[in-house]
Structure formats: C-alpha cells, structure tokens
C-alpha atoms as a PDB file:
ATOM      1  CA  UNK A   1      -6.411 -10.459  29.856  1.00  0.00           C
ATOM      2  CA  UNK A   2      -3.081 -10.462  28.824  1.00  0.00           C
ATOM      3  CA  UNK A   3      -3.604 -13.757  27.095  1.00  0.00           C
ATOM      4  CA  UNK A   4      -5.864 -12.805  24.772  1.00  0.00           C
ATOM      5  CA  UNK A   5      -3.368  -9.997  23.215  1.00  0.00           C
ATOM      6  CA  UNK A   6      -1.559 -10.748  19.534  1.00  0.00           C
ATOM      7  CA  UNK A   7       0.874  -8.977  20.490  1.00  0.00           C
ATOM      8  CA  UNK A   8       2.513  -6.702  23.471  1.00  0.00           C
ATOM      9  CA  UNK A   9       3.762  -3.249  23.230  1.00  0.00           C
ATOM     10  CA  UNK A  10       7.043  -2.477  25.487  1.00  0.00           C
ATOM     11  CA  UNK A  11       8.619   0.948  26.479  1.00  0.00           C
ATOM     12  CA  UNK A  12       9.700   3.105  23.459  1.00  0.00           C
ATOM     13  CA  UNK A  13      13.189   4.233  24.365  1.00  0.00           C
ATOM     14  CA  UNK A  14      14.966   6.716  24.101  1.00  0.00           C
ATOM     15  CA  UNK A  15      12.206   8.598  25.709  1.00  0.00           C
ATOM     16  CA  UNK A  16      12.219  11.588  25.317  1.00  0.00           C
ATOM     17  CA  UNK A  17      13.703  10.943  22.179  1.00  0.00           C
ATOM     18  CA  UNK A  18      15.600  13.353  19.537  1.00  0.00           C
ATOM     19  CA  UNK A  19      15.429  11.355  16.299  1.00  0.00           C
ATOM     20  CA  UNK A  20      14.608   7.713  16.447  1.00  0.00           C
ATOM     21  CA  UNK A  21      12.529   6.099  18.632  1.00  0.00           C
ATOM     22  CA  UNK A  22      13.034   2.270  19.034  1.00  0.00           C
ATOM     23  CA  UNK A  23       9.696   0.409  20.235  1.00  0.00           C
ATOM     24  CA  UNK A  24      10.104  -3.156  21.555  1.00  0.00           C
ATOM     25  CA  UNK A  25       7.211  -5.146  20.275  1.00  0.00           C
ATOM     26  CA  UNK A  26       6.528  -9.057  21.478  1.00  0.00           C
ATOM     27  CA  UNK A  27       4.132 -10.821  18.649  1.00  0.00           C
ATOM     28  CA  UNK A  28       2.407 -13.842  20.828  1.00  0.00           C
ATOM     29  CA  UNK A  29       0.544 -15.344  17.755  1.00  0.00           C
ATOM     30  CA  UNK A  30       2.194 -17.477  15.090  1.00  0.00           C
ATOM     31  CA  UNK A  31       1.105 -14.262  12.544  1.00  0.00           C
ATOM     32  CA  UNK A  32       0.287 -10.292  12.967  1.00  0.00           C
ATOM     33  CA  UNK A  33      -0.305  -7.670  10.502  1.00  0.00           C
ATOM     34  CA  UNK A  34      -1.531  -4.185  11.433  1.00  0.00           C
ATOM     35  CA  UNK A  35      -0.048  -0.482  11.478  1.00  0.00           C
ATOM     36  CA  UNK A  36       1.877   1.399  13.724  1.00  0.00           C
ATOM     37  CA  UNK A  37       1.287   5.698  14.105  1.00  0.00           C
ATOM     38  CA  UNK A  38       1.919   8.118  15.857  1.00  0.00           C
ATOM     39  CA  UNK A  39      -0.472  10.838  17.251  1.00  0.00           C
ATOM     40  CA  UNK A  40      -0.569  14.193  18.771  1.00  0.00           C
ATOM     41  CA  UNK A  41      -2.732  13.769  22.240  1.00  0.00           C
ATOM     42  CA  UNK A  42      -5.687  15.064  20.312  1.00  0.00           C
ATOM     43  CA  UNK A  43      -5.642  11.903  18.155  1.00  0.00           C
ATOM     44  CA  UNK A  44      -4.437  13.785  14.890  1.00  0.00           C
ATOM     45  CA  UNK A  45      -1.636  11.671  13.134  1.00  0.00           C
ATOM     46  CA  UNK A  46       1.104  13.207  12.826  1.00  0.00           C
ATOM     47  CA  UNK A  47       3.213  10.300  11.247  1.00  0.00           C
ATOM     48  CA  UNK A  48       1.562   8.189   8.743  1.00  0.00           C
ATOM     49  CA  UNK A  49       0.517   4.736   9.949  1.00  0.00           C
ATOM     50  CA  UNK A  50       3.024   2.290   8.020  1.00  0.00           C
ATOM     51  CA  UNK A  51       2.196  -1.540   7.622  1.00  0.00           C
ATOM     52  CA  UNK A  52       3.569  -4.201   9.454  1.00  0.00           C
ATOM     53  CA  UNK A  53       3.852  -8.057   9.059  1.00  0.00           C
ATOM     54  CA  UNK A  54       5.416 -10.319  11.316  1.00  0.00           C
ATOM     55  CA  UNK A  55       5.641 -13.940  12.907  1.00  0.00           C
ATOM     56  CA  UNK A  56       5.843 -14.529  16.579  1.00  0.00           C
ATOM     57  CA  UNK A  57       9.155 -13.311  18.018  1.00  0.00           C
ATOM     58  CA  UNK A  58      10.505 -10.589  19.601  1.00  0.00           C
ATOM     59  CA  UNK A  59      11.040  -7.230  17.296  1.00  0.00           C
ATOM     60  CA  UNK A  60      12.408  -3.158  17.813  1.00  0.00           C
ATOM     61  CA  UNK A  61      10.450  -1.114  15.843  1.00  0.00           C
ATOM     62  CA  UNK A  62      12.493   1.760  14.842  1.00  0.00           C
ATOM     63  CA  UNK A  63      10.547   4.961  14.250  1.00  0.00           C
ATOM     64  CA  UNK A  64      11.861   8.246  12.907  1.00  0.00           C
ATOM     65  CA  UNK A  65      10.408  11.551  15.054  1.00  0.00           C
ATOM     66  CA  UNK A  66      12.931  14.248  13.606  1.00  0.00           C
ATOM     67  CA  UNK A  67      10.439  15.556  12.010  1.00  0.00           C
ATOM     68  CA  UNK A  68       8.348  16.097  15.090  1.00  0.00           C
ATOM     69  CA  UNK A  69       8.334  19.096  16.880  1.00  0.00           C
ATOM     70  CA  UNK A  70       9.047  18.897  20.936  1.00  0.00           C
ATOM     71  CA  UNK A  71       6.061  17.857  22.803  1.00  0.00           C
ATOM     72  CA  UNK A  72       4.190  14.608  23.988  1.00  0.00           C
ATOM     73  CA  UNK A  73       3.118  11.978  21.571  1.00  0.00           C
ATOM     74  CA  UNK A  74       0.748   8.653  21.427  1.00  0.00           C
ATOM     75  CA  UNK A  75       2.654   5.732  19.177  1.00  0.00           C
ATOM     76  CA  UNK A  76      -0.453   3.688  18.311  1.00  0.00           C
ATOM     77  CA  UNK A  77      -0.225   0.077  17.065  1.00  0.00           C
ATOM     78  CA  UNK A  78      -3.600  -1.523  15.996  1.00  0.00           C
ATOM     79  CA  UNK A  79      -4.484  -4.943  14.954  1.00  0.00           C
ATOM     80  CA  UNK A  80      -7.588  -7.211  13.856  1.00  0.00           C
ATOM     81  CA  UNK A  81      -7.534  -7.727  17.710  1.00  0.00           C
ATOM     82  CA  UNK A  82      -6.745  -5.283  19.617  1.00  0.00           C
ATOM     83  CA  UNK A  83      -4.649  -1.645  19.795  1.00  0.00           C
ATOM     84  CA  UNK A  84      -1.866  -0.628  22.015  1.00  0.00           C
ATOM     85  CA  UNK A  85      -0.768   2.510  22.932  1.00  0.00           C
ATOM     86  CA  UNK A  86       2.171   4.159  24.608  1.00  0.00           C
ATOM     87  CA  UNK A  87       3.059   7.496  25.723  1.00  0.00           C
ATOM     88  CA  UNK A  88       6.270   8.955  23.872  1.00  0.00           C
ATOM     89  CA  UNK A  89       8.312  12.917  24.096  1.00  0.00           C
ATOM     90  CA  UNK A  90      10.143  14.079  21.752  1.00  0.00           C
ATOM     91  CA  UNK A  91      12.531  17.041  22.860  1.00  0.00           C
ATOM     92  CA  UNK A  92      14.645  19.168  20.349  1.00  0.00           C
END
C-alpha cells in the first residue's frame, strides 16, 4: 500500500502546461535518490531523466517542457523502490 512508497507523486500543475511544469513530490523516507523523465505515451523519452537526491520533506519539482511539442506526456519518477507516474499536456 501506500505505506510502503519512498515517496508520493502529486498533480503536476499547470496542466496543460506552456513552459514549466511544477511537480509536487512528498519523500516519506529519511533518504531518496532516483530520476525523474518524461515520456511520450509510447514510452520514448523525450526529456532526459535528471538525478535527484533528497531527505524526507515536501519538494516542487520544476520541469522545463518548452521544448516539447503540444500533446500528452508521462513524467516518470523511479526509485530503488518503486516508480510513479503521472499524466501531463503540454499545449503551445
């Protein structure tokens, strides 16, 4: 369950977004390192995955998407423990 998570994904906002997505992130472990992406809905990435280490807290990842066309996008974050995955547009 929801207990077992490192860390919990929130709703990227703005969405759809135009040039920088902000994506609430709430680490429940005392440490988490992983990357964050984002894919087309075929899986291809189509921003590199960048590195992230954190403590527990609460965090806004900001993510730059100007350089995606308009269309429907996965932001991926993966972990030792598990991956999230939300649903984000970007319209131009």
């Amino acid at each position: 369950g929801l207990r077992d998570l490192d860390f919990r994904l929130g709703v990227p906002y703005p969405n759809p977004s135009t040039d920088v997505l902000a994506v609430p992130v709430s680490v429940q472990t005392a440490h988490v390192s992983g990357t964050y992406m984002i894919t087309d809905m075929l899986g291809r990435v189509v921003l590199e995955a960048k590195s992230f280490d954190v403590a527990t807290g609460e965090y806004n990842l900001t993510v730059p998407v100007s350089g995606l066309l308009s269309g429907n996008y996965m932001f991926v974050m993966q972990t030792g423990a598990s991956t999230q995955r939300r649903l984000v547009s970007v319209n131009r």
